[in-house]
C-alpha atoms as a PDB file:
ATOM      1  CA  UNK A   1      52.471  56.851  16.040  1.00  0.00           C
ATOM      2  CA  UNK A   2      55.082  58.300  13.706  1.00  0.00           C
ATOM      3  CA  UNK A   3      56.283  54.824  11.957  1.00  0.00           C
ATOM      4  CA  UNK A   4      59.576  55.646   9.685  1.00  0.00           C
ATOM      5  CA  UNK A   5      59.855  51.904   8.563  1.00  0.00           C
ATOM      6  CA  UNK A   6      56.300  50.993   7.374  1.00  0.00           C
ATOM      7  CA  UNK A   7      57.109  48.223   5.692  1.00  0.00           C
ATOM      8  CA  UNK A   8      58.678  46.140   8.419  1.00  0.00           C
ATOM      9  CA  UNK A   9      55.246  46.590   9.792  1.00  0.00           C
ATOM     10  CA  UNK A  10      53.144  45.397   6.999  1.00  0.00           C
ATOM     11  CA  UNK A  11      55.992  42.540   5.588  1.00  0.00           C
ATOM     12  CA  UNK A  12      54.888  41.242   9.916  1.00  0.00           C
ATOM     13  CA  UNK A  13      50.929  41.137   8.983  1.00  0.00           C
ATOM     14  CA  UNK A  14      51.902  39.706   5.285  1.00  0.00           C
ATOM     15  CA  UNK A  15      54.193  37.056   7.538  1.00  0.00           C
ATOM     16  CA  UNK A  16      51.434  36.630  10.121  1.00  0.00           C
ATOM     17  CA  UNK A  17      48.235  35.910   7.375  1.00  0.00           C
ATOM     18  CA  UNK A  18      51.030  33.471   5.340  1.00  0.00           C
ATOM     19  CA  UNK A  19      50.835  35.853   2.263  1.00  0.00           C
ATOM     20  CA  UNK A  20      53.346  34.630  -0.198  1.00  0.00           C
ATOM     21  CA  UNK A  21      55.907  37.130   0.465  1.00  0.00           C
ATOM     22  CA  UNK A  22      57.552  37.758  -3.125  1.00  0.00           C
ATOM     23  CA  UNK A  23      53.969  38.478  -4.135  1.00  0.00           C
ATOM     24  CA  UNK A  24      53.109  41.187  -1.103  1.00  0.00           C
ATOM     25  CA  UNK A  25      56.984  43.094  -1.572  1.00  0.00           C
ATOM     26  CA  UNK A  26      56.045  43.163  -5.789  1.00  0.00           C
ATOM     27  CA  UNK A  27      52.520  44.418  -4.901  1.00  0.00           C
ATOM     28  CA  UNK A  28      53.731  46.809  -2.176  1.00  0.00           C
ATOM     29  CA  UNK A  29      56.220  48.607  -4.573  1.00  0.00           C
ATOM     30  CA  UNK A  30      53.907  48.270  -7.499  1.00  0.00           C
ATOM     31  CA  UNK A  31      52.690  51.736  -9.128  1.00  0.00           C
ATOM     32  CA  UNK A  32      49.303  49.822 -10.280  1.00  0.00           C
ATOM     33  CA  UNK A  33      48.708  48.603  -6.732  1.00  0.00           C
ATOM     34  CA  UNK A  34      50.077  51.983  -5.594  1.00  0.00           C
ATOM     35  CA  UNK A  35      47.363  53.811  -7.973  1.00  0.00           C
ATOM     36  CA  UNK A  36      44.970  52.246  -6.632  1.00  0.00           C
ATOM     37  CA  UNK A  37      45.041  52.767  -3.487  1.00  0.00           C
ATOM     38  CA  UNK A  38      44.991  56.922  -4.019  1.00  0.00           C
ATOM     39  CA  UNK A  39      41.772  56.775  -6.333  1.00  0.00           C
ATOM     40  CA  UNK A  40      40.097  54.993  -3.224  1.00  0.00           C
ATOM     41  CA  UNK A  41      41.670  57.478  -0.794  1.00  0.00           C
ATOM     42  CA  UNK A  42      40.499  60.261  -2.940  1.00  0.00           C
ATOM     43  CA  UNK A  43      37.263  58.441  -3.807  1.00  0.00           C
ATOM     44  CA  UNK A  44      36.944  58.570   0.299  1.00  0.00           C
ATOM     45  CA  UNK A  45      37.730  62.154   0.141  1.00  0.00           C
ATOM     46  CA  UNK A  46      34.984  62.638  -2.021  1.00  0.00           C
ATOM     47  CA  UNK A  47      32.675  60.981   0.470  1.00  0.00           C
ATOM     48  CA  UNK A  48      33.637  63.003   3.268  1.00  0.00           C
ATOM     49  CA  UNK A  49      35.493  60.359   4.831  1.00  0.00           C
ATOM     50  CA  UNK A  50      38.026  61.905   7.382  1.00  0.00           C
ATOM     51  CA  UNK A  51      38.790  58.570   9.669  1.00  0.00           C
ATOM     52  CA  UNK A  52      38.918  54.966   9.391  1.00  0.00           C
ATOM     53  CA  UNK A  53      36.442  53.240   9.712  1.00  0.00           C
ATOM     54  CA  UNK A  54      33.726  55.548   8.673  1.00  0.00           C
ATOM     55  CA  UNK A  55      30.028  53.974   8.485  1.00  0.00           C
ATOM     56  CA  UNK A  56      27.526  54.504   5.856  1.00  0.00           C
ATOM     57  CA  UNK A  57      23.854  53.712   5.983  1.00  0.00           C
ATOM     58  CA  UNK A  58      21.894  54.018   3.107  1.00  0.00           C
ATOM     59  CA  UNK A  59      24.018  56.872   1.735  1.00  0.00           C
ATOM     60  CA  UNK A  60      24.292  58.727   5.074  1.00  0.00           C
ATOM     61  CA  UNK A  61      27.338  59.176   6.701  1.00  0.00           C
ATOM     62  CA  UNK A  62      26.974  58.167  10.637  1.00  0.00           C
ATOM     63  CA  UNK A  63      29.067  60.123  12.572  1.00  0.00           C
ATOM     64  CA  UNK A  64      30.655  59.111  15.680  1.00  0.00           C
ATOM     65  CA  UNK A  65      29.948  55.324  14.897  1.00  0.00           C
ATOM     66  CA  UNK A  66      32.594  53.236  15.707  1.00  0.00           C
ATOM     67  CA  UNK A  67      33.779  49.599  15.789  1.00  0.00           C
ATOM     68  CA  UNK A  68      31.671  48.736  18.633  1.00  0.00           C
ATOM     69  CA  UNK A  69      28.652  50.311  17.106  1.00  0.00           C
END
């Protein structure tokens, strides 16, 4: 799904866990928090991780594992 308005999305799950929502709209357009984020994506990268979620077991990757595995 092509989602042009992401944050209306997350603001909802901030709304639905009762995150204090002045803290989640500071965090969401924070740099730091924003920074963050793309060292674990590339950190992921690194890993060879192409989807979410992506299992590990002792180091190995475990390919077609999924949420029900």
């Amino acid at each position: 799904e092509n989602v042009r308005d992401p944050y209306s999305i997350f603001e909802g799950y901030a709304k639905t866990l009762s995150l204090t929502l002045s803290k989640f709209k500071t965090d969401y357009e924070s740099t730091a928090v924003g920074n963050t984020i793309s060292a674990d994506q590339k950190d992921g990268e690194k890993a060879g991780v192409t989807a979410t979620p992506t299992f590990y077991v002792n180091g190995a990757k475990q390919p077609g594992w999924g949420l029900n595995e």
